[in-house]
Structure formats: structure tokens, C-alpha cells
PDB file of N, CA and C in Angstrom:
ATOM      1  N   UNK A   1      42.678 225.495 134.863  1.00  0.00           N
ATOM      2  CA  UNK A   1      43.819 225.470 135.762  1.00  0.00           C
ATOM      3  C   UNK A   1      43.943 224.073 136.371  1.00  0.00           C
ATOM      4  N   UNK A   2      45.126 223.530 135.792  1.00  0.00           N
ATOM      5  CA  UNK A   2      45.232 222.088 136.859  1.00  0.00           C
ATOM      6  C   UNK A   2      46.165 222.075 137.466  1.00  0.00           C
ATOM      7  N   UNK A   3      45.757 221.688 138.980  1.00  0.00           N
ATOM      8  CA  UNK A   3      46.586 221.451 140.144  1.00  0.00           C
ATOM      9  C   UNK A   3      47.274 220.164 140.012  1.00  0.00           C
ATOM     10  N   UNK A   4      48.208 220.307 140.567  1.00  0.00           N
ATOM     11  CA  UNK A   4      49.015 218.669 140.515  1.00  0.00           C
ATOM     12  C   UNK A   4      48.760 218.099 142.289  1.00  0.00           C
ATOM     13  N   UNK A   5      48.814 216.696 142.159  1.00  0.00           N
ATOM     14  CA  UNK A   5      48.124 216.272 143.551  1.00  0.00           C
ATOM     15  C   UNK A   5      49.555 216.741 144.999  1.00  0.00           C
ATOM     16  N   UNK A   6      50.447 216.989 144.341  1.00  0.00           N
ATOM     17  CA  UNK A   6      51.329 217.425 145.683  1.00  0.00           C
ATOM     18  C   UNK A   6      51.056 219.074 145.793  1.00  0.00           C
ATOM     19  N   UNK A   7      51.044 220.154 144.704  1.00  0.00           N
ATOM     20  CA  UNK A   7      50.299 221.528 145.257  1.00  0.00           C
ATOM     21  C   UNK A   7      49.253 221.071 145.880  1.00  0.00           C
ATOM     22  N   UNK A   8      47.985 220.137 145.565  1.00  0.00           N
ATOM     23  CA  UNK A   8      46.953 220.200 146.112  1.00  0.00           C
ATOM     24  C   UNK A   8      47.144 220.059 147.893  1.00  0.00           C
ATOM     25  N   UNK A   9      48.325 218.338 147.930  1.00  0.00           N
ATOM     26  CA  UNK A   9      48.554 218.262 149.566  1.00  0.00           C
ATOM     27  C   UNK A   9      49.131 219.491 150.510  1.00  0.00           C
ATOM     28  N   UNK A  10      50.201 220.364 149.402  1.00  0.00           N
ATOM     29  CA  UNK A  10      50.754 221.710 150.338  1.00  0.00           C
ATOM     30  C   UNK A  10      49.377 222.633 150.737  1.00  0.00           C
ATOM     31  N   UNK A  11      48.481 222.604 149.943  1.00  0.00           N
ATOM     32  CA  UNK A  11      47.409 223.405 150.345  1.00  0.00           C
ATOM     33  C   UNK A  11      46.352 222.981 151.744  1.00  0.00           C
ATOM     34  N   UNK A  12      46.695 221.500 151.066  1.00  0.00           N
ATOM     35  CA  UNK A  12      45.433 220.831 152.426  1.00  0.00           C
ATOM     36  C   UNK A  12      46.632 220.797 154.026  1.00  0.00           C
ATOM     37  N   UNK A  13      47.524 221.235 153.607  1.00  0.00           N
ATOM     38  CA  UNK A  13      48.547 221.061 154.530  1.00  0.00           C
ATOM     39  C   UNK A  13      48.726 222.363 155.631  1.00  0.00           C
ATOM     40  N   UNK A  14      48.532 223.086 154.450  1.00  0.00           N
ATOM     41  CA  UNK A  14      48.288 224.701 155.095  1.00  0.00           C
ATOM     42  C   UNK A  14      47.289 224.792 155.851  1.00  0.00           C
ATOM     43  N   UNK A  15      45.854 223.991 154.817  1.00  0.00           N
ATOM     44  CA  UNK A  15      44.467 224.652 155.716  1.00  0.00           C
ATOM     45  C   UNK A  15      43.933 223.745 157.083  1.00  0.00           C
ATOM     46  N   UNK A  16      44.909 222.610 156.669  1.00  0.00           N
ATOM     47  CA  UNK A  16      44.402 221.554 158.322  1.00  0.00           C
ATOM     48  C   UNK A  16      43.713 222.406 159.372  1.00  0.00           C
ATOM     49  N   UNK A  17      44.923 223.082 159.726  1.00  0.00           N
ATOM     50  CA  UNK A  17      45.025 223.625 161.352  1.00  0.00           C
ATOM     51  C   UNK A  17      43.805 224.747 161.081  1.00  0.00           C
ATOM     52  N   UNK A  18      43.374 225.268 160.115  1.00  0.00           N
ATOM     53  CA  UNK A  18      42.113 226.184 160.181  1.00  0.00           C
ATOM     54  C   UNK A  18      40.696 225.602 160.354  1.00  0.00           C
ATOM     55  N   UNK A  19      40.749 224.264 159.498  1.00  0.00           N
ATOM     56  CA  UNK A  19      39.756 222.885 159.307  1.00  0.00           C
ATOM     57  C   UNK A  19      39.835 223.406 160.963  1.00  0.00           C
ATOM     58  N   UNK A  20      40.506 222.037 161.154  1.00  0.00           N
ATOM     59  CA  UNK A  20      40.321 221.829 162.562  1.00  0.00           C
ATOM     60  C   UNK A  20      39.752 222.711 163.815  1.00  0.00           C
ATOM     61  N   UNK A  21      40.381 223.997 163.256  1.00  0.00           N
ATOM     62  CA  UNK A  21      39.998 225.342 164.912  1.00  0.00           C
ATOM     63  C   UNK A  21      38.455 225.247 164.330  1.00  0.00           C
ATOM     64  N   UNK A  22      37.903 225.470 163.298  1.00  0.00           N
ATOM     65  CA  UNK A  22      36.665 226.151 162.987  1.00  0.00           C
ATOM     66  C   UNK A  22      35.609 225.178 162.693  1.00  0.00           C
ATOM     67  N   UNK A  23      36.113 223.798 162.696  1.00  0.00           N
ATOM     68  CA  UNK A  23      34.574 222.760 162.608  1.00  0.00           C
ATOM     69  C   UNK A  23      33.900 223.244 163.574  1.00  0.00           C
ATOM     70  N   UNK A  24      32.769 222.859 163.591  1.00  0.00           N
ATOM     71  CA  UNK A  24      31.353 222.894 164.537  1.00  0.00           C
ATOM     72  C   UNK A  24      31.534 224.299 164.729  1.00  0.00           C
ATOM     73  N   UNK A  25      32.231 225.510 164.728  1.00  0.00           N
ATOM     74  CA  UNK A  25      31.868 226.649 164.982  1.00  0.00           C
ATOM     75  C   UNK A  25      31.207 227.423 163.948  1.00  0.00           C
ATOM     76  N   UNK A  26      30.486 228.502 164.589  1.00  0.00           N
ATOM     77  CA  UNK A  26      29.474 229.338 164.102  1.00  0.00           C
ATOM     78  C   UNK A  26      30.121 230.602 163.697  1.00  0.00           C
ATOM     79  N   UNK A  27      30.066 230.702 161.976  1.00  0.00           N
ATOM     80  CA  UNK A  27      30.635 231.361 161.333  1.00  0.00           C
ATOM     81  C   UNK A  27      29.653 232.195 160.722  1.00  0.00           C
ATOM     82  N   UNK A  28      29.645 234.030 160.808  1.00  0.00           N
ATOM     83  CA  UNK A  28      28.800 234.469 160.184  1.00  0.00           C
ATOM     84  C   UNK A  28      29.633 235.292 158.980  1.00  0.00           C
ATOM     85  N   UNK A  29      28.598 234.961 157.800  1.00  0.00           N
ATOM     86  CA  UNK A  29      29.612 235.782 156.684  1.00  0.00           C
ATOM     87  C   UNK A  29      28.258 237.335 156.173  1.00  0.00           C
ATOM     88  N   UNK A  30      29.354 238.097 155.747  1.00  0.00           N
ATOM     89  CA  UNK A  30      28.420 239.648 155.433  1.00  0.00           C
ATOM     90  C   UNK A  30      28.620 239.427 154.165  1.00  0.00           C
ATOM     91  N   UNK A  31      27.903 239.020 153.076  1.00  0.00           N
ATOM     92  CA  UNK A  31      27.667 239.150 151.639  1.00  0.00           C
ATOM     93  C   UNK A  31      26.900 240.273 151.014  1.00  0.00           C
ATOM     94  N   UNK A  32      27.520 241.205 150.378  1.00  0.00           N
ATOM     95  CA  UNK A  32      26.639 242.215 149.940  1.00  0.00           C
ATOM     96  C   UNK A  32      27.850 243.258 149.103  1.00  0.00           C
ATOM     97  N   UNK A  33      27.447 244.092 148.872  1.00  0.00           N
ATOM     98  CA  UNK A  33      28.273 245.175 147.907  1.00  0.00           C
ATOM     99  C   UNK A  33      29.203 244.550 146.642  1.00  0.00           C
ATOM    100  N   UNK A  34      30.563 244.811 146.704  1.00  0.00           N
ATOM    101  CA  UNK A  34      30.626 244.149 145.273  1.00  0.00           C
ATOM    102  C   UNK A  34      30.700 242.883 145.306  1.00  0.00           C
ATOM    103  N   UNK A  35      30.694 242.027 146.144  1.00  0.00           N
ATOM    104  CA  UNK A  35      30.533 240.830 146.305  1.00  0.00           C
ATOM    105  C   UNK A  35      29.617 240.280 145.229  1.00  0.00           C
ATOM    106  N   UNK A  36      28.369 241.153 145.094  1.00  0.00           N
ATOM    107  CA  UNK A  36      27.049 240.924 144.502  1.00  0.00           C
ATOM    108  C   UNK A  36      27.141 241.575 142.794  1.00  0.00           C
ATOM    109  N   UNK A  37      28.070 242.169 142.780  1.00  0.00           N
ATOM    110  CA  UNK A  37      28.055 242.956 141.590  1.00  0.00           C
ATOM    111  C   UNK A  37      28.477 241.858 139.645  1.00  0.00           C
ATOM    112  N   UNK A  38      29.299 241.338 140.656  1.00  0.00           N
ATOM    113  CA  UNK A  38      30.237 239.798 139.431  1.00  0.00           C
ATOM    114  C   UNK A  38      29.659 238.806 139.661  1.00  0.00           C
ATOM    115  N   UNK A  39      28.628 238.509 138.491  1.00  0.00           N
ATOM    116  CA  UNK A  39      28.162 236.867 138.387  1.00  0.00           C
ATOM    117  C   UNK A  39      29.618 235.945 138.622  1.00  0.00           C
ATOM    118  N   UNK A  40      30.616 236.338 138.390  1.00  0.00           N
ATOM    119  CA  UNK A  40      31.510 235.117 138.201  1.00  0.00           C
ATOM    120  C   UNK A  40      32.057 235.469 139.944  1.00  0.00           C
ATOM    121  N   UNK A  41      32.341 236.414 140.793  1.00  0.00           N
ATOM    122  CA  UNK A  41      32.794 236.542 141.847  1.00  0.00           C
ATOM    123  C   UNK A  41      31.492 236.040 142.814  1.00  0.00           C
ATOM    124  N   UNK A  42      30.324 236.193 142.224  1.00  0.00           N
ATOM    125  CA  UNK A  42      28.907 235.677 142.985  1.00  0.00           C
ATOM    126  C   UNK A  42      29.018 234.189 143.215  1.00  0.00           C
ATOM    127  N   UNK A  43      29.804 233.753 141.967  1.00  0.00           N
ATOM    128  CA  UNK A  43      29.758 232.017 142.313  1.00  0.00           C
ATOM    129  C   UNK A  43      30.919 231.548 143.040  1.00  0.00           C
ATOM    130  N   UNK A  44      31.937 232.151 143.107  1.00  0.00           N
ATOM    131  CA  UNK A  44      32.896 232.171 143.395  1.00  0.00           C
ATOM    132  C   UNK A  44      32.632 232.151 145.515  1.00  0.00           C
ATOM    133  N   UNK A  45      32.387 233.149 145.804  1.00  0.00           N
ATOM    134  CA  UNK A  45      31.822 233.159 147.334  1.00  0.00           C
ATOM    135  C   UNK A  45      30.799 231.824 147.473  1.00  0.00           C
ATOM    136  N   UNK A  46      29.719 231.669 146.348  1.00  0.00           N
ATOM    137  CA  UNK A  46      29.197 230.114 146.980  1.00  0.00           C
ATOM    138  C   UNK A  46      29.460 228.824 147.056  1.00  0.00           C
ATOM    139  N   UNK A  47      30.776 229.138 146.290  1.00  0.00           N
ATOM    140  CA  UNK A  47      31.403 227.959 146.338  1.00  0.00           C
ATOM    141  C   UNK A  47      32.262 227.711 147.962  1.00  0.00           C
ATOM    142  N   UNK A  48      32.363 229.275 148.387  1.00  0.00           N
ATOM    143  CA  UNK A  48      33.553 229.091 149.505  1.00  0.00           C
ATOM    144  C   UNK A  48      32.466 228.750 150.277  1.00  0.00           C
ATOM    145  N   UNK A  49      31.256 229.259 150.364  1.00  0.00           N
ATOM    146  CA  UNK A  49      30.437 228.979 151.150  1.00  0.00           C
ATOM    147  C   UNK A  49      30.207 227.520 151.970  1.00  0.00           C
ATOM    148  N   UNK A  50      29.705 226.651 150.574  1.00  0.00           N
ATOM    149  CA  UNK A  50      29.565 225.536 150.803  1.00  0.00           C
ATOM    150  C   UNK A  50      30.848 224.401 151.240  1.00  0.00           C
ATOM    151  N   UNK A  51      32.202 225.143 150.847  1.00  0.00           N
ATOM    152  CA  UNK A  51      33.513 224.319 150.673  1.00  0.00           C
ATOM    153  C   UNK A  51      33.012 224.527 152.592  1.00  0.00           C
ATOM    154  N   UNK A  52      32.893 225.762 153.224  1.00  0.00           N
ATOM    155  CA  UNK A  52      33.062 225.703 154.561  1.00  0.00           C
ATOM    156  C   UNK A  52      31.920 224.643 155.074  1.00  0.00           C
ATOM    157  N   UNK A  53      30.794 224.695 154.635  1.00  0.00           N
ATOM    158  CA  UNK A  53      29.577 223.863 155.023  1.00  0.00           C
ATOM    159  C   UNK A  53      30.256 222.416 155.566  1.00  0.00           C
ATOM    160  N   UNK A  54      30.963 222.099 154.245  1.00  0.00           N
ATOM    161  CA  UNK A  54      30.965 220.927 153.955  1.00  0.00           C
ATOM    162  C   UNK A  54      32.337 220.389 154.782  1.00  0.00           C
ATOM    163  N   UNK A  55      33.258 221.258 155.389  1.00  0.00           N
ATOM    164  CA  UNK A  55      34.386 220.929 156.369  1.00  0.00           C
ATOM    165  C   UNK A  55      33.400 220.646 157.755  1.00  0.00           C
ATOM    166  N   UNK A  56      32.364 221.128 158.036  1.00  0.00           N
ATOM    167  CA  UNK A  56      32.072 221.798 159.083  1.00  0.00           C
ATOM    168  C   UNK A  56      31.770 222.987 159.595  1.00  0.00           C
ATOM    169  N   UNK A  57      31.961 223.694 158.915  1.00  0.00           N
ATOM    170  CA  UNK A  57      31.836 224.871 159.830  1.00  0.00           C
ATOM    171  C   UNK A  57      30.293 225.220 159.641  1.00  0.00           C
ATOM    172  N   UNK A  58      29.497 226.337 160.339  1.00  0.00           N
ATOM    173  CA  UNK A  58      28.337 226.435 160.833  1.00  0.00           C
ATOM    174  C   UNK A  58      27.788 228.065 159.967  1.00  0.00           C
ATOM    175  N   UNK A  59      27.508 228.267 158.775  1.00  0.00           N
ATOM    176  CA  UNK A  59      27.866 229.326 158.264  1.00  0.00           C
ATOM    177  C   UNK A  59      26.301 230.006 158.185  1.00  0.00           C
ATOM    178  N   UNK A  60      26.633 230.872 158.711  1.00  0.00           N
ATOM    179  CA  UNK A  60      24.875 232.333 159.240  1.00  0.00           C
ATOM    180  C   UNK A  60      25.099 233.241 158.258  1.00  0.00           C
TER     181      UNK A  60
END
């Protein structure tokens, strides 16, 4: 799937204002049930995981 760099800016455009509220805050996520069931949905959550790490946010 390739994004073109102006979908990419409407997206970063959308998620600013979420960036922003949720840096430095302490985010707890519940991973378990089918979450755990799809190797491909398993990587899929660690990717969101770390995408949040890596804005900032504080993830328990």
C-alpha cells in the first residue's frame, strides 16, 4: 500500500491535536483476547504500541 506524501500530511493533520493532548501522559493499554489470537493483528498492535512510545506518550 503506498501513501502519497499529501494523504500522509491529511493524516498527520488529523492526529496533531491527539499528539499533542497525550505526550508525556500515562497511557495504559489491555492487550489480551483476540488481540493475541492473529500473528499478523499481534504485530500490528506493536507497532501502534511503539508508534505511541515514540510520539511520547507513556504506555503501561
Amino acid at each position: 500500500m503506498d501513501i502519497t506524501n499529501p494523504q500522509r500530511a491529511k493524516v498527520l493533520v488529523h492526529a496533531l491535536p491527539y499528539i499533542q493532548e497525550y505526550s508525556g501522559k500515562i497511557v495504559v493499554i489491555k492487550y489480551g483476547g483476540n488481540a493475541m489470537i492473529s500473528a499478523k493483528l499481534k504485530d500490528s498492535v506493536m507497532r501502534d504500541i511503539v508508534l505511541l512510545s515514540l510520539i511520547g506518550v507513556k504506555v503501561v
